[in-house]
N, C-alpha and C. Protein backbone atom coordinates (compact mmCIF):
# COMPACT_ATOMS: atom_id res chain seq x y z
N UNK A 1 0.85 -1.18 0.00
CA UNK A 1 0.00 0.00 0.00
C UNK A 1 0.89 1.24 0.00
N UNK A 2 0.17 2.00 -0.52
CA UNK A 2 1.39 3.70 -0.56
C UNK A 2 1.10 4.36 0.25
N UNK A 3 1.80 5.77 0.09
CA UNK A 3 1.68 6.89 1.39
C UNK A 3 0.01 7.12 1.48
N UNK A 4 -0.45 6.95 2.57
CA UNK A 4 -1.63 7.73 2.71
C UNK A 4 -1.56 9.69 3.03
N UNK A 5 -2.56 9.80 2.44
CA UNK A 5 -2.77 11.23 2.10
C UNK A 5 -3.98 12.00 2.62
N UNK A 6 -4.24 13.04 3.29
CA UNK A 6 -6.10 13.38 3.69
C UNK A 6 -5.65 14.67 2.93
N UNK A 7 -7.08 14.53 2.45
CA UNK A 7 -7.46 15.94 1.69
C UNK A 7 -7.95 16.39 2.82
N UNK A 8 -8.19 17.68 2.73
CA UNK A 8 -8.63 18.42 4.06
C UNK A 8 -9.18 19.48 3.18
N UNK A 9 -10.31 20.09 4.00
CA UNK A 9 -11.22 21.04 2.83
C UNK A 9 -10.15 22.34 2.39
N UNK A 10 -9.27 22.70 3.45
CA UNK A 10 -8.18 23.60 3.17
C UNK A 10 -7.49 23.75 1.83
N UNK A 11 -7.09 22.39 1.69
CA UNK A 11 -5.80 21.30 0.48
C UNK A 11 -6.96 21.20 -0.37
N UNK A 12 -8.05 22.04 -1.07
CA UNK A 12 -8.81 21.71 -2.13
C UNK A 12 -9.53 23.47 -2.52
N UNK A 13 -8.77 23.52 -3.59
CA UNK A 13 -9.39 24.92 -4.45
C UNK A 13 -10.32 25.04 -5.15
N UNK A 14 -10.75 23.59 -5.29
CA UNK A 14 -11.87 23.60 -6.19
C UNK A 14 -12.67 22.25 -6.34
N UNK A 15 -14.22 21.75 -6.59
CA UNK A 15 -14.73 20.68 -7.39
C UNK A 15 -15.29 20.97 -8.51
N UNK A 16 -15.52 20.18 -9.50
CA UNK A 16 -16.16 20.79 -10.04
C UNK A 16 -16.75 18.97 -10.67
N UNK A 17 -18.21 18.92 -10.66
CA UNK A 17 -19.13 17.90 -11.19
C UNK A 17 -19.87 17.99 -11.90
N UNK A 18 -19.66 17.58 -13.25
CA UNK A 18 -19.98 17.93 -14.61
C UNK A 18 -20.70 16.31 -15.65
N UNK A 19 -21.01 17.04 -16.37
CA UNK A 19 -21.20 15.69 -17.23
C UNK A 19 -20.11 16.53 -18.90
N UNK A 20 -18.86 15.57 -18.86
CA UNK A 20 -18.26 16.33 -19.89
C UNK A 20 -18.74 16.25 -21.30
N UNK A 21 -18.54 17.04 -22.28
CA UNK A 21 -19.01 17.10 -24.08
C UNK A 21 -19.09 15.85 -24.12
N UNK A 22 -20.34 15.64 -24.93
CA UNK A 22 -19.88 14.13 -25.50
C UNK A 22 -19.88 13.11 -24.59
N UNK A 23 -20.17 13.05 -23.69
CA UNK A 23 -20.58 11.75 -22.34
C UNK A 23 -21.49 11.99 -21.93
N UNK A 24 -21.94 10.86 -21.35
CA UNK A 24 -23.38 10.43 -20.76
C UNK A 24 -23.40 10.78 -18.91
N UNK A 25 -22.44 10.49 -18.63
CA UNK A 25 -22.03 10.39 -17.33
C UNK A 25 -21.44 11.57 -16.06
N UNK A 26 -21.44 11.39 -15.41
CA UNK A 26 -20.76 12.76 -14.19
C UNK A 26 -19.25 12.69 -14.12
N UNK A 27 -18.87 13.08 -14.14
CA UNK A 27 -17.45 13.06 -13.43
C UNK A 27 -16.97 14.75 -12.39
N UNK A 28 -16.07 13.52 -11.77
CA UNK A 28 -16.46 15.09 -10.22
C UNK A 28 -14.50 15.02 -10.56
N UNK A 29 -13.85 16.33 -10.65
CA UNK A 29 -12.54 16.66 -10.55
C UNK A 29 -12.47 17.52 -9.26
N UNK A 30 -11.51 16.96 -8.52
CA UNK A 30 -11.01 18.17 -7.55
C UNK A 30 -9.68 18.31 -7.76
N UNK A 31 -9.75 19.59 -7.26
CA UNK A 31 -8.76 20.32 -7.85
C UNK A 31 -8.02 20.67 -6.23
N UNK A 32 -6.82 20.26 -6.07
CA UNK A 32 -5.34 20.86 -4.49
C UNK A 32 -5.33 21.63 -4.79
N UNK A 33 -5.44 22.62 -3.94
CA UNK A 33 -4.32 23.60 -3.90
C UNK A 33 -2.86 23.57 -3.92
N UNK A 34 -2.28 22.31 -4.21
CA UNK A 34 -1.28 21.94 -5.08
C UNK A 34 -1.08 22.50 -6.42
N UNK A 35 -2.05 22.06 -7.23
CA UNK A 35 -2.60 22.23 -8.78
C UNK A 35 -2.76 20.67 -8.63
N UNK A 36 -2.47 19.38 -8.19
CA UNK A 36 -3.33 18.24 -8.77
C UNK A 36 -4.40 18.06 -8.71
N UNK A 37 -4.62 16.90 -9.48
CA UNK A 37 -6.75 16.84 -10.09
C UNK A 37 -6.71 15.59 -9.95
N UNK A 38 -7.64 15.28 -9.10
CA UNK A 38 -8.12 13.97 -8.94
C UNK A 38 -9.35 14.33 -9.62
N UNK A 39 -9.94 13.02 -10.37
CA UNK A 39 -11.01 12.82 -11.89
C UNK A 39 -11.94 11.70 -10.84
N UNK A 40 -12.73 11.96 -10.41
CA UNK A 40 -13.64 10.22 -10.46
C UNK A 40 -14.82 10.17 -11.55
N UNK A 41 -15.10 8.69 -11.96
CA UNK A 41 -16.11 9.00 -12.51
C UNK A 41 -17.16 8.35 -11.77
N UNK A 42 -18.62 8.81 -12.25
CA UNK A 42 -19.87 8.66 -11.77
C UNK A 42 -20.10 7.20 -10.72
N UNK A 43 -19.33 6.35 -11.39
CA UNK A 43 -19.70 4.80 -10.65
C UNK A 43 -19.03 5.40 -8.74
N UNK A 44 -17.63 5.28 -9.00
CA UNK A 44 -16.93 5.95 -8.21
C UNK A 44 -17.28 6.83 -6.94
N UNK A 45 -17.75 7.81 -7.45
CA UNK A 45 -18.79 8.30 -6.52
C UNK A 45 -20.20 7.45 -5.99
N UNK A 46 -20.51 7.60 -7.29
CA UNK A 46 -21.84 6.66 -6.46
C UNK A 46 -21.12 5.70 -5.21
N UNK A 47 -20.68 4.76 -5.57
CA UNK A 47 -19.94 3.31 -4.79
C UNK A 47 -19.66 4.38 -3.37
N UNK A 48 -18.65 5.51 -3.39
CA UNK A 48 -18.56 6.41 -2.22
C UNK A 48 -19.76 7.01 -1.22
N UNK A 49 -20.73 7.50 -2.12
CA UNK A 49 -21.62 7.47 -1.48
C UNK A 49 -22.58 6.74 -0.54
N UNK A 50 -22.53 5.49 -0.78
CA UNK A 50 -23.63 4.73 -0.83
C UNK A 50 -22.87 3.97 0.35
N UNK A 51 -21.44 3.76 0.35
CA UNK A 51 -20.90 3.58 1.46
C UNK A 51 -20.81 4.57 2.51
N UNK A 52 -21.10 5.78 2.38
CA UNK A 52 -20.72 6.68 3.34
C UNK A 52 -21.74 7.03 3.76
N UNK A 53 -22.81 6.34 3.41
CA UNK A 53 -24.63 7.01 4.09
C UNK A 53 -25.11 5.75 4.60
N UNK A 54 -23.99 4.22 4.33
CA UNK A 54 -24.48 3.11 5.15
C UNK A 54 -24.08 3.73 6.40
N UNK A 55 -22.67 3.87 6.22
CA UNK A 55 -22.36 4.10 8.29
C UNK A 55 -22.58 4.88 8.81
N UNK A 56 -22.76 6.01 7.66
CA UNK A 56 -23.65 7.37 8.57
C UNK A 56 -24.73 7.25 9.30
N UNK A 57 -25.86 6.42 8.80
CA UNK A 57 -27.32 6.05 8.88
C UNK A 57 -27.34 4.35 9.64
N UNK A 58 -26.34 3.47 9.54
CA UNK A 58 -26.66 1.86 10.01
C UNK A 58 -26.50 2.27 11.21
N UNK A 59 -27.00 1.88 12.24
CA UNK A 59 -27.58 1.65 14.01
C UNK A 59 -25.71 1.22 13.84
N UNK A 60 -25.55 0.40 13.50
CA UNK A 60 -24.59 -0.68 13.97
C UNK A 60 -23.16 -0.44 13.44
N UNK A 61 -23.06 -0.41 11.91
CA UNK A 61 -22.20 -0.70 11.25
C UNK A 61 -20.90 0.45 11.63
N UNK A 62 -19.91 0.46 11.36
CA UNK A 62 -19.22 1.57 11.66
C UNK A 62 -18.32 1.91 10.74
N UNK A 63 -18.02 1.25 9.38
CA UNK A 63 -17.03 0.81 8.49
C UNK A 63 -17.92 0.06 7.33
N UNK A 64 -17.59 -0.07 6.12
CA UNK A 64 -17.77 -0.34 5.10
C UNK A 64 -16.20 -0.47 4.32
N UNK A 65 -16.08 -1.36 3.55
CA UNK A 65 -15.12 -1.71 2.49
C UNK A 65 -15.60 -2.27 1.54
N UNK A 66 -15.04 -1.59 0.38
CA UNK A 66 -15.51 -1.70 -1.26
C UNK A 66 -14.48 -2.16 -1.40
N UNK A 67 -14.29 -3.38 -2.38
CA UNK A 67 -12.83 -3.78 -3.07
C UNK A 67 -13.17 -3.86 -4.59
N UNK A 68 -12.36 -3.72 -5.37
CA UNK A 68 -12.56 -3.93 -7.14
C UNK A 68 -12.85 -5.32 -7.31
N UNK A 69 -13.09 -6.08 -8.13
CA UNK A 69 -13.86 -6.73 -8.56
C UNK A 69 -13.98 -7.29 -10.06
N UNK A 70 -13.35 -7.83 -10.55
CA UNK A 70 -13.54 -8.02 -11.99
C UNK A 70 -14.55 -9.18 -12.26
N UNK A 71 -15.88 -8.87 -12.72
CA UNK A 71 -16.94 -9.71 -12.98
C UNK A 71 -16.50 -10.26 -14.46
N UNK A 72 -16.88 -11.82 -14.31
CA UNK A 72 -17.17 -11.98 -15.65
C UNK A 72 -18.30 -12.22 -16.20
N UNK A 73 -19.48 -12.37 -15.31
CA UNK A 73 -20.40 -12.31 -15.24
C UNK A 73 -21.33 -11.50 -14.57
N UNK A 74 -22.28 -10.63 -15.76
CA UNK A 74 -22.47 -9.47 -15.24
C UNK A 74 -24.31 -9.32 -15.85
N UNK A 75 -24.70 -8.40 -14.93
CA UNK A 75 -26.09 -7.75 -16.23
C UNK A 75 -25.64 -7.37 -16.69
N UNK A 76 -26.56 -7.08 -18.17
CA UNK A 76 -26.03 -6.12 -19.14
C UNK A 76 -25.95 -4.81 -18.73
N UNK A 77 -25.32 -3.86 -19.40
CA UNK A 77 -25.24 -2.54 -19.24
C UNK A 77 -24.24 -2.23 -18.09
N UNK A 78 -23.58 -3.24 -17.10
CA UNK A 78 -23.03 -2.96 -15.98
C UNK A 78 -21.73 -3.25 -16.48
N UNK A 79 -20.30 -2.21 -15.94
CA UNK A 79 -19.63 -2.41 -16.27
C UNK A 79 -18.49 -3.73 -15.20
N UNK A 80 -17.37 -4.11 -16.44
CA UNK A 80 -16.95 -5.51 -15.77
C UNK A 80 -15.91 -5.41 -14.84
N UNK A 81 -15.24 -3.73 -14.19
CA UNK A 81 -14.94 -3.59 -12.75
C UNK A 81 -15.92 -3.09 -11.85
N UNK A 82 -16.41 -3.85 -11.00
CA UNK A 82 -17.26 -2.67 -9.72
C UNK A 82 -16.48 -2.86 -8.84
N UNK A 83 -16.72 -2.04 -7.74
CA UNK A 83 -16.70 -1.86 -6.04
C UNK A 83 -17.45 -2.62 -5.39
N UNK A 84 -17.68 -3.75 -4.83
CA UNK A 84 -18.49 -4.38 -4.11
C UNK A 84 -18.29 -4.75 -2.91
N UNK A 85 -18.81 -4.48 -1.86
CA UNK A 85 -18.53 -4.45 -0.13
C UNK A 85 -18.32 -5.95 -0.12
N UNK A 86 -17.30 -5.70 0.17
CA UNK A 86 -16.60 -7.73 1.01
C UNK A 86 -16.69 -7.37 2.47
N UNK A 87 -16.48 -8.91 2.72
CA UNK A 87 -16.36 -9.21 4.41
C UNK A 87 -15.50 -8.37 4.95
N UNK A 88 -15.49 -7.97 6.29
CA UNK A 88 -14.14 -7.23 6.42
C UNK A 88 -13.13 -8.51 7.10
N UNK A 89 -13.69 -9.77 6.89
CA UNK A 89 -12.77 -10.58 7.41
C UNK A 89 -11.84 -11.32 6.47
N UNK A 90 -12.19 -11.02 4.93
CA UNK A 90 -11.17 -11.19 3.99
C UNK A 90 -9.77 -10.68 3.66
């Protein structure tokens, strides 16, 4: 694993969440006050979200972990990396 890093609302000049020319989709860039740009796209967030309003909101839970995932079997229309919450005992 590499250096861990916290953004802090300080260390960020900017977001900006767009759907770019020509795509269907969101993508959220933030922008350091460094000048680097972190890009996510729409899945990305979503997957963030959806983890961060389980433990906000679960009585119980206190933690969530998403790991990548390469499906080879999938519905249609879904793409063949997701985020999907594993055990945390894996």
């Amino acid at each position: 694993m590499g250096e861990k890093k916290v953004l802090r609302n300080e260390d960020i000049e900017e977001i900006v969440v767009e759907i770019p020319e020509g795509h269907k989709h969101l993508r959220t860039t933030i922008v350091s006050s460094n000048g680097s740009e972190f890009v996510f796209q729409e899945a990305t967030v979503a997957n963030l979200l959806r983890a961060f309003v389980t433990v906000k909101t679960h009585p119980v839970k206190k933690r969530v972990r998403l790991k990548a995932v390469k499906l080879e079997h999938r519905k249609e229309g879904y793409a063949e990396w997701q985020l999907l919450e594993v055990d945390e005992h894996e």
